[in-house]
Protein backbone atom coordinates (compact mmCIF):
# COMPACT_ATOMS: atom_id res chain seq x y z
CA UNK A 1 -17.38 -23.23 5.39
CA UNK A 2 -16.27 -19.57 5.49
CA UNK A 3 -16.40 -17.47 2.20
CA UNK A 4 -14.67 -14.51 1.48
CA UNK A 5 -15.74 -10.90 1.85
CA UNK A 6 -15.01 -7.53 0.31
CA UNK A 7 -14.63 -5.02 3.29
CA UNK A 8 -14.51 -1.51 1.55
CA UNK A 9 -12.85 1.66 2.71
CA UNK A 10 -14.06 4.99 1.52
CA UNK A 11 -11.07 7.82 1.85
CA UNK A 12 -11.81 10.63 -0.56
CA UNK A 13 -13.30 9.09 -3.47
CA UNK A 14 -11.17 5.80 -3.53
CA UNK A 15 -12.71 3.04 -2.22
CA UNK A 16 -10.03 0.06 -0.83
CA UNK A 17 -10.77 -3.35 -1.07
CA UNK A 18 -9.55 -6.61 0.23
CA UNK A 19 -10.82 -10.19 1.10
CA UNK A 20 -11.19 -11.51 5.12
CA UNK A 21 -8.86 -14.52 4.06
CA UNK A 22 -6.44 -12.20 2.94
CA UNK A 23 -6.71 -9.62 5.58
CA UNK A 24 -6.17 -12.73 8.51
CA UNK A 25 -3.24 -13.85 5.85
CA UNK A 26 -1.45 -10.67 5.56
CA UNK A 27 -1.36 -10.22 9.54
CA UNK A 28 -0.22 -13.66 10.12
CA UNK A 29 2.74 -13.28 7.78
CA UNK A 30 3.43 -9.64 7.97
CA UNK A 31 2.33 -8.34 11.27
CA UNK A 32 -0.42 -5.99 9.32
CA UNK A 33 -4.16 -6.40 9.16
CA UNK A 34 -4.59 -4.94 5.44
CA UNK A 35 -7.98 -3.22 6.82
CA UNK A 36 -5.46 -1.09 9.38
CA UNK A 37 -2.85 0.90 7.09
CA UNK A 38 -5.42 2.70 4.23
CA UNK A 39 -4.38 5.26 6.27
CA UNK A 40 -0.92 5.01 4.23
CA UNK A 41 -2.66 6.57 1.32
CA UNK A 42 -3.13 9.81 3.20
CA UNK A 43 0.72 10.34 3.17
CA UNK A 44 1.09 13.48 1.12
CA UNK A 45 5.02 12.33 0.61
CA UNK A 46 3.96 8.49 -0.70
CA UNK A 47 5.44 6.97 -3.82
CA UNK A 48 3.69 4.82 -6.27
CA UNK A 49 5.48 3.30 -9.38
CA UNK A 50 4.37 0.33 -11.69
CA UNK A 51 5.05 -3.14 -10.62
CA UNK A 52 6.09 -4.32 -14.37
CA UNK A 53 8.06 -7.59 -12.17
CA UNK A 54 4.60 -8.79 -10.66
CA UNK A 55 1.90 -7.22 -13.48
CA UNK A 56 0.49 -9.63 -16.18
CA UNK A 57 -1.45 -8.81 -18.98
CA UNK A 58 -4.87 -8.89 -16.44
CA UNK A 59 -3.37 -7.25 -14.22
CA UNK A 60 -1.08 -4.51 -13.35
CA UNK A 61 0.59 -4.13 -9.79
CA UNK A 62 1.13 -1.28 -8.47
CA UNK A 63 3.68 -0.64 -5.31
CA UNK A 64 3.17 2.15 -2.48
CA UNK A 65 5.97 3.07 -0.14
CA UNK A 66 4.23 5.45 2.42
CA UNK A 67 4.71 6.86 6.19
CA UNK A 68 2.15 4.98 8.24
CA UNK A 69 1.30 6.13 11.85
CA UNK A 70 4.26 8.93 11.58
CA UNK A 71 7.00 6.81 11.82
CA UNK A 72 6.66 3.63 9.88
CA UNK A 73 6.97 2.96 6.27
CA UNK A 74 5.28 0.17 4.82
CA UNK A 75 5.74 -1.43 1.62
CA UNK A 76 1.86 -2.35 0.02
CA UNK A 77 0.85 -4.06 -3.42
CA UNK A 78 -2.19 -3.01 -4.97
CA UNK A 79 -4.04 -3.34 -8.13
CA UNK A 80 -6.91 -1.89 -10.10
CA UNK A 81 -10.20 -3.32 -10.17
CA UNK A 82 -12.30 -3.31 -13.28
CA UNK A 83 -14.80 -1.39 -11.39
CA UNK A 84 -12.67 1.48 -10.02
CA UNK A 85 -11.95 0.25 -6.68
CA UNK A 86 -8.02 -0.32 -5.81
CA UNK A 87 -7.96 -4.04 -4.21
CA UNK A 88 -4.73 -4.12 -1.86
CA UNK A 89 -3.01 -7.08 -2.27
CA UNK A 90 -0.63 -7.29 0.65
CA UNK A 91 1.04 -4.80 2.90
CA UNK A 92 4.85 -4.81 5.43
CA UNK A 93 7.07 -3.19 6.91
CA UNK A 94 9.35 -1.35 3.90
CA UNK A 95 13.11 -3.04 3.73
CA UNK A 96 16.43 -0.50 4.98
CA UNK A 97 16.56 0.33 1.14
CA UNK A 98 12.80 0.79 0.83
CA UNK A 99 13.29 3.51 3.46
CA UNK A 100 15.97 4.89 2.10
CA UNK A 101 14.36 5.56 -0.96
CA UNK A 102 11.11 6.88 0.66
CA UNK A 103 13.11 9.06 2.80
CA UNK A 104 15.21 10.43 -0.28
CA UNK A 105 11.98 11.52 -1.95
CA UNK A 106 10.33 13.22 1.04
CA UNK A 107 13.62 14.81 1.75
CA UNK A 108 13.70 16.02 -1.71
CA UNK A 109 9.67 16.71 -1.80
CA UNK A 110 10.15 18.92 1.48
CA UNK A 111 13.05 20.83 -0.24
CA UNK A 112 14.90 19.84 3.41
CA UNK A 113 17.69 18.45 1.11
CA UNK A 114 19.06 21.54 0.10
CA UNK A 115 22.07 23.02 1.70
């Protein structure tokens, strides 16, 4: 019988967690081992807004669009544990409009917008 694990990450003084069944799950249906892209936290141009569509009253949801590997954005669901860690919950490849929004704000971020 296999039993899940917490793997934890340590980048700056958040520590990322996630489960092995999880982990196998998300690259199965998404193409990402979850245990690969912490390195999307390290975008200095990321976004992160409340989930209020998938939060419940134990738990809130938090989404990340962020530049992984220089040239792909991913889309990743994460939460807050009760013990400070943030648990990521699953991670793809950001939609057209995804992009487009996480493009708008690093344009805007990196002043490059302006004429």
């Amino acid at each position: 019988m296999l039993f899940d694990y917490t793997i934890k990450y340590r980048q700056e003084i958040v520590v990322y967690t996630y489960t092995k069944t999880k982990n196998d799950l998300n690259k199965e249906n998404h193409g990402f081992y979850l245990s690969d892209i912490v390195d999307v936290f390290d975008d200095p141009h990321l976004i992160e807004f409340y989930d209020a569509a998938h939060s419940s009253l134990d738990e809130d949801r938090y989404i990340t669009l962020g530049c992984f590997h220089d040239n792909l954005i991913l889309f990743v669901v994460t939460t807050d544990m009760a013990n400070g860690n943030t648990q990521i919950i699953t991670t793809r490849e950001a939609t057209s409009k995804e992009q487009e929004a996480y493009y708008d704000h690093y344009r805007k971020s990196t002043n490059s917008g302006r004429n």
